[in-house]
C-alpha atoms as a PDB file:
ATOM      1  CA  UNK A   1     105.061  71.885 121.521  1.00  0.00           C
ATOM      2  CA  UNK A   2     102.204  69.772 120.229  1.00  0.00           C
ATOM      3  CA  UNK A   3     100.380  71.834 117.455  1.00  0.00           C
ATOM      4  CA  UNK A   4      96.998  72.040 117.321  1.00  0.00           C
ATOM      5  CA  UNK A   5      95.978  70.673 113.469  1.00  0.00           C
ATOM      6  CA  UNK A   6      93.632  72.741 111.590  1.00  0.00           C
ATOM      7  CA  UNK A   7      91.766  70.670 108.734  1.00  0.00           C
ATOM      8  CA  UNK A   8      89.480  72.996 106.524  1.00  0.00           C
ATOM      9  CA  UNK A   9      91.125  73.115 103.241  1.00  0.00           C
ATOM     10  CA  UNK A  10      91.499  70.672 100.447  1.00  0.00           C
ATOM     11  CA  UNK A  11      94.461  72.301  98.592  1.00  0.00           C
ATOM     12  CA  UNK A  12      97.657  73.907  99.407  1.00  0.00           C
ATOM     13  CA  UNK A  13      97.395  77.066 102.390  1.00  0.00           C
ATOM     14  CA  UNK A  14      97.790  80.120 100.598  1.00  0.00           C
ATOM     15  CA  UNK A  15      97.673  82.617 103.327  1.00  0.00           C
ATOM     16  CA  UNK A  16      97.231  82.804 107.118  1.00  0.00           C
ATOM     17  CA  UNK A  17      96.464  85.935 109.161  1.00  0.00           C
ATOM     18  CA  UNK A  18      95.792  86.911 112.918  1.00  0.00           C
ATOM     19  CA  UNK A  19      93.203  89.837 113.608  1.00  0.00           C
ATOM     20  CA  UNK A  20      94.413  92.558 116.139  1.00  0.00           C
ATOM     21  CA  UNK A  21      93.350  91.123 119.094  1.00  0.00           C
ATOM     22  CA  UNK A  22      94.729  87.526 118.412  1.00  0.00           C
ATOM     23  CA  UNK A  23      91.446  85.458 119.178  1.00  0.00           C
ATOM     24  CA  UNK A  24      90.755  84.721 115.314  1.00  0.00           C
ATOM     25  CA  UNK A  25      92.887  83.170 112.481  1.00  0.00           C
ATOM     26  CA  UNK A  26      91.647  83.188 108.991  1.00  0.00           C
ATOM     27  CA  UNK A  27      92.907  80.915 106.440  1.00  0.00           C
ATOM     28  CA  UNK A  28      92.315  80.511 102.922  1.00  0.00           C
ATOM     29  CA  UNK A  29      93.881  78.232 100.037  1.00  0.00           C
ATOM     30  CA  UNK A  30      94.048  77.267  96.585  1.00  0.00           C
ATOM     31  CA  UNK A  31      90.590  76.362  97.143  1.00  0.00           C
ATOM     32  CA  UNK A  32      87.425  78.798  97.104  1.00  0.00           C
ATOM     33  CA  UNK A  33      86.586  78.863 100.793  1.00  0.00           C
ATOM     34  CA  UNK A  34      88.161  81.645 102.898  1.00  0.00           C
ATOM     35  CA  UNK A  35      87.510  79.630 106.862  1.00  0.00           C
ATOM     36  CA  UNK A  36      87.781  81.495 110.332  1.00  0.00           C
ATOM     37  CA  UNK A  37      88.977  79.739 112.869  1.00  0.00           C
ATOM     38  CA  UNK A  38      89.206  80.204 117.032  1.00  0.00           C
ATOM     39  CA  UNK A  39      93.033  80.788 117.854  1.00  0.00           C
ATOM     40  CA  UNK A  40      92.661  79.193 121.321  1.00  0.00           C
ATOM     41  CA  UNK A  41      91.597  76.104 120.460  1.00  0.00           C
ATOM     42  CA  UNK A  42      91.721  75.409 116.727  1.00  0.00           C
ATOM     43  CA  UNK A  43      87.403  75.970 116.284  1.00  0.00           C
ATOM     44  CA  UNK A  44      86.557  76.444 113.375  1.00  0.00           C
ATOM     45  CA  UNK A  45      83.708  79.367 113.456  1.00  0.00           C
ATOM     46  CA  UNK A  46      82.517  79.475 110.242  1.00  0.00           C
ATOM     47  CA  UNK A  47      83.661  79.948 106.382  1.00  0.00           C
ATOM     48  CA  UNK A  48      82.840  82.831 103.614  1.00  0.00           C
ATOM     49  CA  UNK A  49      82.014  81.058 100.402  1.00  0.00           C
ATOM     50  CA  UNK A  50      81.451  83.448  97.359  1.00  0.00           C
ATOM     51  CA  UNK A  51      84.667  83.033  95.716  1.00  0.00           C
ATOM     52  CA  UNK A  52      84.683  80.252  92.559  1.00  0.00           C
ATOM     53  CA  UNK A  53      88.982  79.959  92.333  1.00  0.00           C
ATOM     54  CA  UNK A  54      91.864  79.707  94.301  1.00  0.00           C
ATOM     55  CA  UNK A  55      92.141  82.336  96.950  1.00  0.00           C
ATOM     56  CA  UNK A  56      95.162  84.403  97.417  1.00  0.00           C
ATOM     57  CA  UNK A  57      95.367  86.653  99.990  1.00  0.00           C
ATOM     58  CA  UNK A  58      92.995  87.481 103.149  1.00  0.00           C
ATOM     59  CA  UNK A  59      92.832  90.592 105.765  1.00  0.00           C
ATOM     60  CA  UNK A  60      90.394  91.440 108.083  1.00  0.00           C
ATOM     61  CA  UNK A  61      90.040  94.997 110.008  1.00  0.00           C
ATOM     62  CA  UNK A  62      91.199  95.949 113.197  1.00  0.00           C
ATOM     63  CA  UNK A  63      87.580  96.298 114.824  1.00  0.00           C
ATOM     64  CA  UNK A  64      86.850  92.978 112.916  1.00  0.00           C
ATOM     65  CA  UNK A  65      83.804  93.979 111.199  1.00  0.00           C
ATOM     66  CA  UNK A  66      84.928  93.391 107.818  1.00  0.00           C
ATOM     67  CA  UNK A  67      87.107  90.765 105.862  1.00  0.00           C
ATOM     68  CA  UNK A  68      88.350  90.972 102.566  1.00  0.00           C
ATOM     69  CA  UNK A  69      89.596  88.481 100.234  1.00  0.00           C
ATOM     70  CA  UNK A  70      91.083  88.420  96.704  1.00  0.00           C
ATOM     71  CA  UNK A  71      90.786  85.617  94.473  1.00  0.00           C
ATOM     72  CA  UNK A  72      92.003  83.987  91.220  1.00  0.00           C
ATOM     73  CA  UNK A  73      88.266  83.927  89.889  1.00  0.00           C
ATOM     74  CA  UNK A  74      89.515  87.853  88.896  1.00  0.00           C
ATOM     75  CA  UNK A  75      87.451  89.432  92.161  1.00  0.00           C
ATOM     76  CA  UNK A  76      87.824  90.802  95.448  1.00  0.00           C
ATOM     77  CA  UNK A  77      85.021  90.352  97.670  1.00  0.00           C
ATOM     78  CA  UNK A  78      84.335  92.070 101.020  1.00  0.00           C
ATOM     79  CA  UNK A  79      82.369  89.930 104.118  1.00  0.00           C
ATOM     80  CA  UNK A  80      80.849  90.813 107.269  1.00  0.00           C
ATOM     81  CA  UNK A  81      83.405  89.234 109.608  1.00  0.00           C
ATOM     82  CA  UNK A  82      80.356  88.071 112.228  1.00  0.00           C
ATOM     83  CA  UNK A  83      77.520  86.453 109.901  1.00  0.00           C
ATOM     84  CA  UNK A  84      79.307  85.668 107.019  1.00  0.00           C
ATOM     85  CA  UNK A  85      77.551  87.639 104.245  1.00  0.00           C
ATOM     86  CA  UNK A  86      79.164  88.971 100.999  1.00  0.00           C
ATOM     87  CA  UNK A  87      78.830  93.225 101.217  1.00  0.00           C
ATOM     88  CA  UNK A  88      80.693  93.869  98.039  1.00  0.00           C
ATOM     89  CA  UNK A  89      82.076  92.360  94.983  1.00  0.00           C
ATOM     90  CA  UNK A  90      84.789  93.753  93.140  1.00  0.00           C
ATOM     91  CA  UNK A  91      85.800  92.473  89.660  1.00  0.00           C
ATOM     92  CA  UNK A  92      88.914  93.015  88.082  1.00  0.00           C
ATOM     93  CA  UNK A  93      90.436  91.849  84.779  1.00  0.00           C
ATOM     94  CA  UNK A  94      93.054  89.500  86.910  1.00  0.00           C
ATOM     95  CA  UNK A  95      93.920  87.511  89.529  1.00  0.00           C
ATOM     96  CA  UNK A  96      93.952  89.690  93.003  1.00  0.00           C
ATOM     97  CA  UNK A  97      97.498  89.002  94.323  1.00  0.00           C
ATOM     98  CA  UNK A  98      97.422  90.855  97.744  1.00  0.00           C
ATOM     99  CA  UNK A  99      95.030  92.653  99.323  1.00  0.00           C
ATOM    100  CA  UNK A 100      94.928  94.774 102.865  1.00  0.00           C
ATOM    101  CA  UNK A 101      92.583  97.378 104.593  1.00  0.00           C
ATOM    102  CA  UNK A 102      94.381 100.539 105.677  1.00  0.00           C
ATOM    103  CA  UNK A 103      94.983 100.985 109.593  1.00  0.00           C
ATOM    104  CA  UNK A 104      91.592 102.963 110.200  1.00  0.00           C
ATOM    105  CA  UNK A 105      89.608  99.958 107.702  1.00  0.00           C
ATOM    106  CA  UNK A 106      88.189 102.401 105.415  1.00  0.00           C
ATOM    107  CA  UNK A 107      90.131 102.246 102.944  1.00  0.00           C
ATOM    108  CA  UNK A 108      91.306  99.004 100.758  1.00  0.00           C
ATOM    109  CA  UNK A 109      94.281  98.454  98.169  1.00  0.00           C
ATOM    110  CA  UNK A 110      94.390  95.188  96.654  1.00  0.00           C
ATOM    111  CA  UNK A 111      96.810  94.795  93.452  1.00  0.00           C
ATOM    112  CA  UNK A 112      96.258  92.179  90.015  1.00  0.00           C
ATOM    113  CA  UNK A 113      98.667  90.477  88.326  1.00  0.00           C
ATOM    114  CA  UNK A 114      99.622  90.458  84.998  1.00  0.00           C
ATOM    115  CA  UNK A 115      98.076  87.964  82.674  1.00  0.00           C
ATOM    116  CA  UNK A 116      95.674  87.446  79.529  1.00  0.00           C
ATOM    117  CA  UNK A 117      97.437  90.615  78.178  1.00  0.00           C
ATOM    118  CA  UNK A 118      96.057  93.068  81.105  1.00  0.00           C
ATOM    119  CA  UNK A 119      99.317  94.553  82.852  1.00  0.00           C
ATOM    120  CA  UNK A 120      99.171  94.693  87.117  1.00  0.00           C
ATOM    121  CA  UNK A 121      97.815  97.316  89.039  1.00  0.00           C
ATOM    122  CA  UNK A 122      97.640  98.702  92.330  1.00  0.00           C
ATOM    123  CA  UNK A 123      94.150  99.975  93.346  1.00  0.00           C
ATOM    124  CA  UNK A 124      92.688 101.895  96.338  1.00  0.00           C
ATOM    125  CA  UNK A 125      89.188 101.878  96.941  1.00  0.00           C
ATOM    126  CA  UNK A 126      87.682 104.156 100.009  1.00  0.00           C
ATOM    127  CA  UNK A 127      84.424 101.723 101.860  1.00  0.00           C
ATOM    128  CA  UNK A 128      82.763 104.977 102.514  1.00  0.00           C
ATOM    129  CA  UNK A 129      82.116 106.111  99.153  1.00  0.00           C
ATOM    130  CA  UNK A 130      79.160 103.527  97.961  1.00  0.00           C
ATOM    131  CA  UNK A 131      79.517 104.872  94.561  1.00  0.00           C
ATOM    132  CA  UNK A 132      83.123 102.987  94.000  1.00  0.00           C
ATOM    133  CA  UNK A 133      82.049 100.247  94.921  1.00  0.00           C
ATOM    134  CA  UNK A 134      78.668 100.156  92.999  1.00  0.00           C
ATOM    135  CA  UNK A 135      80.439 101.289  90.157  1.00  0.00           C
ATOM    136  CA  UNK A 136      83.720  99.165  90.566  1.00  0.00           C
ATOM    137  CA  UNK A 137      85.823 102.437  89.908  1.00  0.00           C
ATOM    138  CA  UNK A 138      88.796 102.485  92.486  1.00  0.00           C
ATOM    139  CA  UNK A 139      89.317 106.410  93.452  1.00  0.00           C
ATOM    140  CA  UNK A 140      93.044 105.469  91.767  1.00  0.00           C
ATOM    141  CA  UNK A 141      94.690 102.725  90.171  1.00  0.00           C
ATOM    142  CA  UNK A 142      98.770 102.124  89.902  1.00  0.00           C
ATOM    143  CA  UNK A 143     100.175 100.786  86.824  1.00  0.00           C
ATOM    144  CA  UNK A 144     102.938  98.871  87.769  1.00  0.00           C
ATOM    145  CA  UNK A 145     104.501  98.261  84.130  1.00  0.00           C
ATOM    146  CA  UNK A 146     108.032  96.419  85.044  1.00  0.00           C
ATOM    147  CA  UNK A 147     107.659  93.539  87.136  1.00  0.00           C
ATOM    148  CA  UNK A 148     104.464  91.964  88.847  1.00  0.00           C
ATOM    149  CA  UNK A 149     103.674  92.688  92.270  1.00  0.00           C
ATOM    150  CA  UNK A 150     103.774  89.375  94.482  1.00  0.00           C
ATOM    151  CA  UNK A 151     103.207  90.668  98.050  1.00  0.00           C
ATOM    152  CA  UNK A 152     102.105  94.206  99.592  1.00  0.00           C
ATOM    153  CA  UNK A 153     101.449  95.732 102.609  1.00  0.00           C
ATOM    154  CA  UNK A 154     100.381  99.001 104.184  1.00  0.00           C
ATOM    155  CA  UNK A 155     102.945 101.424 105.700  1.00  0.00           C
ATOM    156  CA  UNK A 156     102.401 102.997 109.044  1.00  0.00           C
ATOM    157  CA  UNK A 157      99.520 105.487 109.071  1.00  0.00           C
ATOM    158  CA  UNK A 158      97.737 104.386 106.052  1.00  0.00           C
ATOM    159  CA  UNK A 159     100.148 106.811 103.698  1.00  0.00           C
ATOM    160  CA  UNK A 160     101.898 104.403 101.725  1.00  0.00           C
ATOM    161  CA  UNK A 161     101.949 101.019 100.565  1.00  0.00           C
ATOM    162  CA  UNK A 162     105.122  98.755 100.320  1.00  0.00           C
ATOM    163  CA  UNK A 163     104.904  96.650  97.466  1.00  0.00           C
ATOM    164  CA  UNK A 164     107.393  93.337  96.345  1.00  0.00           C
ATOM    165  CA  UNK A 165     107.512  92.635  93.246  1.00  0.00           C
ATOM    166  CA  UNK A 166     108.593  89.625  91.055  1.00  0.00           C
ATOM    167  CA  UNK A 167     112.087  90.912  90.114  1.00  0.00           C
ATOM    168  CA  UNK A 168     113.081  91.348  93.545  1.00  0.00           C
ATOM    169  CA  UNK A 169     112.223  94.898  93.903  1.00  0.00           C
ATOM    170  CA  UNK A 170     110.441  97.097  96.599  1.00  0.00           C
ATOM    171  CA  UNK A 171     108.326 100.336  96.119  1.00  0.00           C
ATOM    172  CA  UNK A 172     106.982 102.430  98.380  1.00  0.00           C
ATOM    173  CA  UNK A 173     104.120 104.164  96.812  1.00  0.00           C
ATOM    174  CA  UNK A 174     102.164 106.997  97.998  1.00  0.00           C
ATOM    175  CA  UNK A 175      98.394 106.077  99.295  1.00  0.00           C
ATOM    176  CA  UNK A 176      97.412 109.541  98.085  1.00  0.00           C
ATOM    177  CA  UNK A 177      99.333 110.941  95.069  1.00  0.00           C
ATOM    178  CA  UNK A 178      99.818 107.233  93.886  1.00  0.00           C
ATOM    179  CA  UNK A 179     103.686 107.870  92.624  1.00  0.00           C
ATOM    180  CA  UNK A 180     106.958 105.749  93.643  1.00  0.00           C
ATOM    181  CA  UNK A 181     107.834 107.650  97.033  1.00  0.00           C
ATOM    182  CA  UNK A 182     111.399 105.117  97.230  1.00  0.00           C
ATOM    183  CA  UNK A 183     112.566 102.312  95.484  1.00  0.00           C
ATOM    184  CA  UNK A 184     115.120  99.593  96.694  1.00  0.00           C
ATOM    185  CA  UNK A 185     116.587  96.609  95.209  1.00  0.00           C
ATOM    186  CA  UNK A 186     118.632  93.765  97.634  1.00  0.00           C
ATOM    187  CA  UNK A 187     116.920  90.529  96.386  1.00  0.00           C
ATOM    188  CA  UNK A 188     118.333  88.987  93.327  1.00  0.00           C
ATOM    189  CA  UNK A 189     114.666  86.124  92.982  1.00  0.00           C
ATOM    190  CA  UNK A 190     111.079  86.668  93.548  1.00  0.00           C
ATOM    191  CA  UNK A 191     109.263  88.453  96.817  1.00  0.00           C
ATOM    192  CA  UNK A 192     107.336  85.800  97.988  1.00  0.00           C
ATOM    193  CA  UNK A 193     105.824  87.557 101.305  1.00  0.00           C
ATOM    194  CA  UNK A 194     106.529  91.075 103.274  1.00  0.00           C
ATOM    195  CA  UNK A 195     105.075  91.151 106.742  1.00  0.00           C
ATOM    196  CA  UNK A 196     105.356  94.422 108.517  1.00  0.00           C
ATOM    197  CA  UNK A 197     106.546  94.339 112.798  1.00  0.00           C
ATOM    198  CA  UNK A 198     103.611  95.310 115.689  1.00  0.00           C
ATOM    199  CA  UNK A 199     104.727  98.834 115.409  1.00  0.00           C
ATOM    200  CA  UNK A 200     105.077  99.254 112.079  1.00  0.00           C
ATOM    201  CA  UNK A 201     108.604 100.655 111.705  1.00  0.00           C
ATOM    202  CA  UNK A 202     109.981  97.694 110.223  1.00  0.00           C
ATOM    203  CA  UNK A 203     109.013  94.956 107.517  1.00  0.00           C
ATOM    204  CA  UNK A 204     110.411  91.476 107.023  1.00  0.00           C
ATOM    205  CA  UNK A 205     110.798  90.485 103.351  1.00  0.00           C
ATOM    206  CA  UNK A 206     110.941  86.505 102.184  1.00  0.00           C
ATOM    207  CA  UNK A 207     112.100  85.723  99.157  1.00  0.00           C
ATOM    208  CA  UNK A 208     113.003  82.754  96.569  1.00  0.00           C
ATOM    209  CA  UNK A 209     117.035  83.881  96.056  1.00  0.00           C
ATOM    210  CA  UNK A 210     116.598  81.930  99.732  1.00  0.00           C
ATOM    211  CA  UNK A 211     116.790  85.089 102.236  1.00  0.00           C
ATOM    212  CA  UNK A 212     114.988  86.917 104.330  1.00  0.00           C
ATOM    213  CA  UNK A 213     115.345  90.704 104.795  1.00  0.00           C
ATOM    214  CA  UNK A 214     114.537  93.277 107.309  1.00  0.00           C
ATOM    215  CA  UNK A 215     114.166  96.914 106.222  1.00  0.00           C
ATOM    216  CA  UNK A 216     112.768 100.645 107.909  1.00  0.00           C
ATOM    217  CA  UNK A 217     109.238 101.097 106.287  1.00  0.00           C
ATOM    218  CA  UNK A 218     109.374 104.664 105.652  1.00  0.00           C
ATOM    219  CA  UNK A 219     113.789 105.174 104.269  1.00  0.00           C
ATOM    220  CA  UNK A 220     113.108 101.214 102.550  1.00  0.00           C
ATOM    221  CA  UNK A 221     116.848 100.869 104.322  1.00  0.00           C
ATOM    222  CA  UNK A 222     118.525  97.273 104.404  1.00  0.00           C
ATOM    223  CA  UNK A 223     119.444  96.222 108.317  1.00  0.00           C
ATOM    224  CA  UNK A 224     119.415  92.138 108.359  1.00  0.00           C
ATOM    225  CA  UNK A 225     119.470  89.092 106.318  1.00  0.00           C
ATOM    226  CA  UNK A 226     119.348  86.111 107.132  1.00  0.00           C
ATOM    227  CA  UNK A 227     120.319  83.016 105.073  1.00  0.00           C
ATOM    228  CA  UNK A 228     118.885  79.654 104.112  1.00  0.00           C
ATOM    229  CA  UNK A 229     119.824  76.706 101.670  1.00  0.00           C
ATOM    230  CA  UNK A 230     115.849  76.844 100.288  1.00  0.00           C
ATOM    231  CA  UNK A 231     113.355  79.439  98.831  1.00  0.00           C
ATOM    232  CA  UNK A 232     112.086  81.246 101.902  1.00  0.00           C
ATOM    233  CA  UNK A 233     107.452  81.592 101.282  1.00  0.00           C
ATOM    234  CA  UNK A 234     107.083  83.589 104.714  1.00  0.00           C
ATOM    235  CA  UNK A 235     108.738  85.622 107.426  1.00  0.00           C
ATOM    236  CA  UNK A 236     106.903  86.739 110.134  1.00  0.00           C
ATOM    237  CA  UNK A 237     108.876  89.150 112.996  1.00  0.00           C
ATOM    238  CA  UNK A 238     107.662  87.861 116.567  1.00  0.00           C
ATOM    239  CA  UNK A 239     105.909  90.933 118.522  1.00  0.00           C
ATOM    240  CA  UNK A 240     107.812  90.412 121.443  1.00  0.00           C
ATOM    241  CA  UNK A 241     111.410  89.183 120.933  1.00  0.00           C
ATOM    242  CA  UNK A 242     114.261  89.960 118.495  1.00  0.00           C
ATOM    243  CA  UNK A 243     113.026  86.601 117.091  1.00  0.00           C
ATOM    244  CA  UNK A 244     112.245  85.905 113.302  1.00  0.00           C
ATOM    245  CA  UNK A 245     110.439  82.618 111.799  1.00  0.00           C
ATOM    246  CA  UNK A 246     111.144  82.150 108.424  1.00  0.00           C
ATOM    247  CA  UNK A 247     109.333  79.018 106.658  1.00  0.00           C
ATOM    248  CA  UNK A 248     109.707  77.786 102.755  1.00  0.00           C
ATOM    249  CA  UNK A 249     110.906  74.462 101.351  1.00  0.00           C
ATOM    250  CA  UNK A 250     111.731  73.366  97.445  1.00  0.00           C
ATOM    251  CA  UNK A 251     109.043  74.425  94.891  1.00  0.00           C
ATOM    252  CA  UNK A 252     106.362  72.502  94.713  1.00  0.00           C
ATOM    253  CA  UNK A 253     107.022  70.698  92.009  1.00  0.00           C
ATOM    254  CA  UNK A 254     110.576  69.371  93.035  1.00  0.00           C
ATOM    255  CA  UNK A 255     108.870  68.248  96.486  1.00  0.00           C
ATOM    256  CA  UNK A 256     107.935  64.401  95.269  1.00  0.00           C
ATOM    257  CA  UNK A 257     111.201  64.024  94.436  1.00  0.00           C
ATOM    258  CA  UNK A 258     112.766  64.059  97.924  1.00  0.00           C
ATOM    259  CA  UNK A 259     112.160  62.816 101.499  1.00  0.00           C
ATOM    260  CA  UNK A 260     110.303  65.146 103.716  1.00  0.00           C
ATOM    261  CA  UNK A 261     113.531  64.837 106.101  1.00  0.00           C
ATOM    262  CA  UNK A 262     115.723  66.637 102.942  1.00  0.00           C
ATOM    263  CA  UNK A 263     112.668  68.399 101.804  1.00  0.00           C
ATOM    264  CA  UNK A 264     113.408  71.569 104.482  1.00  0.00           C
ATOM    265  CA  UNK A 265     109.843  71.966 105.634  1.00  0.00           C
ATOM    266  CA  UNK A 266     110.667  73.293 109.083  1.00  0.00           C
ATOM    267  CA  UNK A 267     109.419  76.755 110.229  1.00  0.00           C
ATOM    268  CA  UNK A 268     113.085  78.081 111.095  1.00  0.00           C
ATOM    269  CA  UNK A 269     113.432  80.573 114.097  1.00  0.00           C
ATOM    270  CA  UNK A 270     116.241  83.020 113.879  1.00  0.00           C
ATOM    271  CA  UNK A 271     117.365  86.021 116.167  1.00  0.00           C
ATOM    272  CA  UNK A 272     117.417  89.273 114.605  1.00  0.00           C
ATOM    273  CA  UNK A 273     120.887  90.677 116.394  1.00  0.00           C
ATOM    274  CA  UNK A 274     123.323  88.117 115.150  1.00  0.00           C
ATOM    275  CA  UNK A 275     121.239  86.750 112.284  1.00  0.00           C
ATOM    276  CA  UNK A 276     121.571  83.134 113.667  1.00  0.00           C
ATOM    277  CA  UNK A 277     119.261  80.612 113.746  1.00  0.00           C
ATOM    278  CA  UNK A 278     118.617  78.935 116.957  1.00  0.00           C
ATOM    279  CA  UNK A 279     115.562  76.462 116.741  1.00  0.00           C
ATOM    280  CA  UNK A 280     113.212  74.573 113.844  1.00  0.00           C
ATOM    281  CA  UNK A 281     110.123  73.337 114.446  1.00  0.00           C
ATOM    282  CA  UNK A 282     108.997  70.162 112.260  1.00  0.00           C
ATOM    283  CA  UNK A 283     105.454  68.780 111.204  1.00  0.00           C
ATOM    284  CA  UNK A 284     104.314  70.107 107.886  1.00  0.00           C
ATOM    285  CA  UNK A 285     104.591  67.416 104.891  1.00  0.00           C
ATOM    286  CA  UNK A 286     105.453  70.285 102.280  1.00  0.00           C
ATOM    287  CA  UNK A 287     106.944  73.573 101.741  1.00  0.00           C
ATOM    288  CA  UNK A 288     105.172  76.218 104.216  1.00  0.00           C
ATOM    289  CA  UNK A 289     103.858  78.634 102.605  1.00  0.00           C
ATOM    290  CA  UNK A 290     102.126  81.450 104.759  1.00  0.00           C
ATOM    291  CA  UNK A 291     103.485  82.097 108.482  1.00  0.00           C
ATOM    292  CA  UNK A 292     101.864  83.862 111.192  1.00  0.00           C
ATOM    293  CA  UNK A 293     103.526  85.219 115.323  1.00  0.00           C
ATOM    294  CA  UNK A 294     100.122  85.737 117.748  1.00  0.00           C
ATOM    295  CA  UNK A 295     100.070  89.297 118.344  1.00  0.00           C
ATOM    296  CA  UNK A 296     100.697  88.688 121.931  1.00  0.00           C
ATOM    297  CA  UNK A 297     103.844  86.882 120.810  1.00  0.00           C
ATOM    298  CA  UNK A 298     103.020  83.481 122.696  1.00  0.00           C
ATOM    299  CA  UNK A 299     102.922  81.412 119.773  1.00  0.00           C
ATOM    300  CA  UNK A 300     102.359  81.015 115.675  1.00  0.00           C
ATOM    301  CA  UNK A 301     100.702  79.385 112.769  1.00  0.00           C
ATOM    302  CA  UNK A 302     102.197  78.028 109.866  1.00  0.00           C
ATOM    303  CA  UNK A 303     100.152  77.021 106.337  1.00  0.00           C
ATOM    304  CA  UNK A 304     101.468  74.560 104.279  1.00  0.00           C
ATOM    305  CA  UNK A 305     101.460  72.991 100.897  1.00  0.00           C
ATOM    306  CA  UNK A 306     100.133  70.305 102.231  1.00  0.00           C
ATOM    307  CA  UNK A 307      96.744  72.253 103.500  1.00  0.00           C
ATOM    308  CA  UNK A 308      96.818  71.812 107.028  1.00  0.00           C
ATOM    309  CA  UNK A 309      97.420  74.929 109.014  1.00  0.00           C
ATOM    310  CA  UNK A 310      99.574  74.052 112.467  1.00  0.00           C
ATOM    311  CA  UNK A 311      98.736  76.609 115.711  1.00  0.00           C
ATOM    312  CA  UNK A 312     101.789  76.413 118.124  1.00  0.00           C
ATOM    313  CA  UNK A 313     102.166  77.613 121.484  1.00  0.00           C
ATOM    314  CA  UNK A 314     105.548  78.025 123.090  1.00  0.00           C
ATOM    315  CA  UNK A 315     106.637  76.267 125.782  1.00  0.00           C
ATOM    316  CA  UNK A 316     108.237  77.654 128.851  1.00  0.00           C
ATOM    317  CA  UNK A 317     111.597  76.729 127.354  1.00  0.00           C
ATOM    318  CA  UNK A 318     111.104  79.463 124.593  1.00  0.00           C
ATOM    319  CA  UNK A 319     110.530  82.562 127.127  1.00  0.00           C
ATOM    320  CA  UNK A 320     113.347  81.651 129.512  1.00  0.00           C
ATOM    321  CA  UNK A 321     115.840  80.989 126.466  1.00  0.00           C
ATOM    322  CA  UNK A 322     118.598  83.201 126.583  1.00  0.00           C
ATOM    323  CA  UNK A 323     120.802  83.615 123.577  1.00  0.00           C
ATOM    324  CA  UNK A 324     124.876  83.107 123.903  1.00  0.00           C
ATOM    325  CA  UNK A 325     126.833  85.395 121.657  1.00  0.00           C
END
């Protein structure tokens, strides 16, 4: 498999994510530019500029007129996915962790973290309602008071959103009341990434106590795990096989410190009915942190530490593999 290199960032990959239909991959980093890029051939289209810190977390719509980014420069900003142009700016007191439209696109939750003595919330904001956004008033706004949320995504339907939080703990929170629908607890470290399957039933978690987990969206129920020696960033579930890719390394810190042959910076591939892995794929030259499956399952991204974002399409060898249990 010889990846195609994408070279658009100057700091580590943050976040990598497909549209619906597969043809676009946006990017964005510890830098300020949030780039598109043609899936097919590793084009780069264009970039979004606006933001002034590190960018966190990216989405785009599922009729791909709108993207949405949230930042560390304490905003959230909202694009026109075709030209480019900034629609809406919307400041918050923190950094935006995580941010995601709803399945119809009109409605947006992105959640801060807690710093400079603000405490994290969850916030909804509805994109037909001008006034909101004019007025940067979110129709509601979660307190999460225990831990900080790390990573969230929406739940099937746009009614609830599944949130990770730095203590190792999941909530499922209503999209319209606002209040903890179910809780759960299996990871002992951190939530570094949830990623929810093509049909939305089930949601892979990654975390730094060096497992990945997959659990039923709507009971939060525990089904898999599967195990690695290192912090796991990303886990993405392929949309076509019982397959999982799992991708992570040593913090960054401890990474000068060892070879990149010790440093673990493969993307991992494990299947989902025996929880055993069964192929690695090398080339990044740190810890990957943001993974991503093609929604027509044929092959996957991986962002890095080291800012280079890797497209890789299966070869032949993948489809006809057949698992021996």
């Amino acid at each position: 498999m010889r990846p195609i290199l994408l070279q658009g960032h100057e700091r580590a990959i943050t976040q990598i994510k497909y549209n619906r239909d597969g043809d676009l991959l946006f990017t964005v980093a510890k830098d300020p530019v949030v780039n598109v890029w043609y899936s097919v051939n590793g084009e780069r289209l264009g970039t979004y500029n606006g933001h002034t810190g590190a960018v966190w977390c990216v989405d785009v719509d599922w009729d791909n007129r709108h993207v949405l980014s949230g930042s560390a420069d304490n905003s959230c900003r909202l694009f026109d996915c075709e030209t480019g142009k900034q629609l809406a700016l919307l400041e918050t007191n923190s950094a935006v962790r995580t941010c995601g439209f709803d399945f119809g696109g009109n409605i947006i939750m992105f959640s801060t973290d807690k710093q400079m003595g603000y405490q994290c919330f969850v916030s909804f904001i509805d994109l037909r309602d001008p006034t909101q956004i004019e007025d940067n008033e979110p129709y509601m706004k979660i307190p999460c008071n225990e831990s900080k949320i790390t990573s969230a995504v929406w739940g099937p339907l746009g009614e609830n959103v599944i949130t990770g939080h730095e203590n190792g703990e999941l909530n499922l929170y209503s999209a319209k009341s606002g209040e903890i629908v179910n809780t759960m607890k299996e990871h002992s470290k951190q939530i570094n990434d949830i990623q929810s399957s093509r049909d939305m039933t089930m949601f892979i978690t990654a975390s730094k106590d060096c497992t990945a987990k997959i659990f039923d969206t709507t009971s939060l129920e525990h089904q898999k795990t599967f195990r690695t020696e290192r912090p796991v960033n990303s886990a993405a579930l392929s949309p076509i096989y019982d397959h999982v890719v799992l991708g992570g390394g040593q913090e960054a810190m401890d990474v000068t410190t060892t070879s990149t042959r010790i440093g673990k910076f493969e993307a991992r591939f494990f299947h989902v009915a025996v929880e055993e892995e069964f192929g690695r794929v090398k080339g990044h030259f740190g810890p990957i942190n943001s993974l991503a499956f093609h929604p027509d399952g044929k092959s996957y991204s991986s962002g890095g530490e080291d800012g280079y974002v890797r497209i890789h399409y299966f070869d032949q060898q993948y489809f006809d593999f057949e698992p021996e249990f």
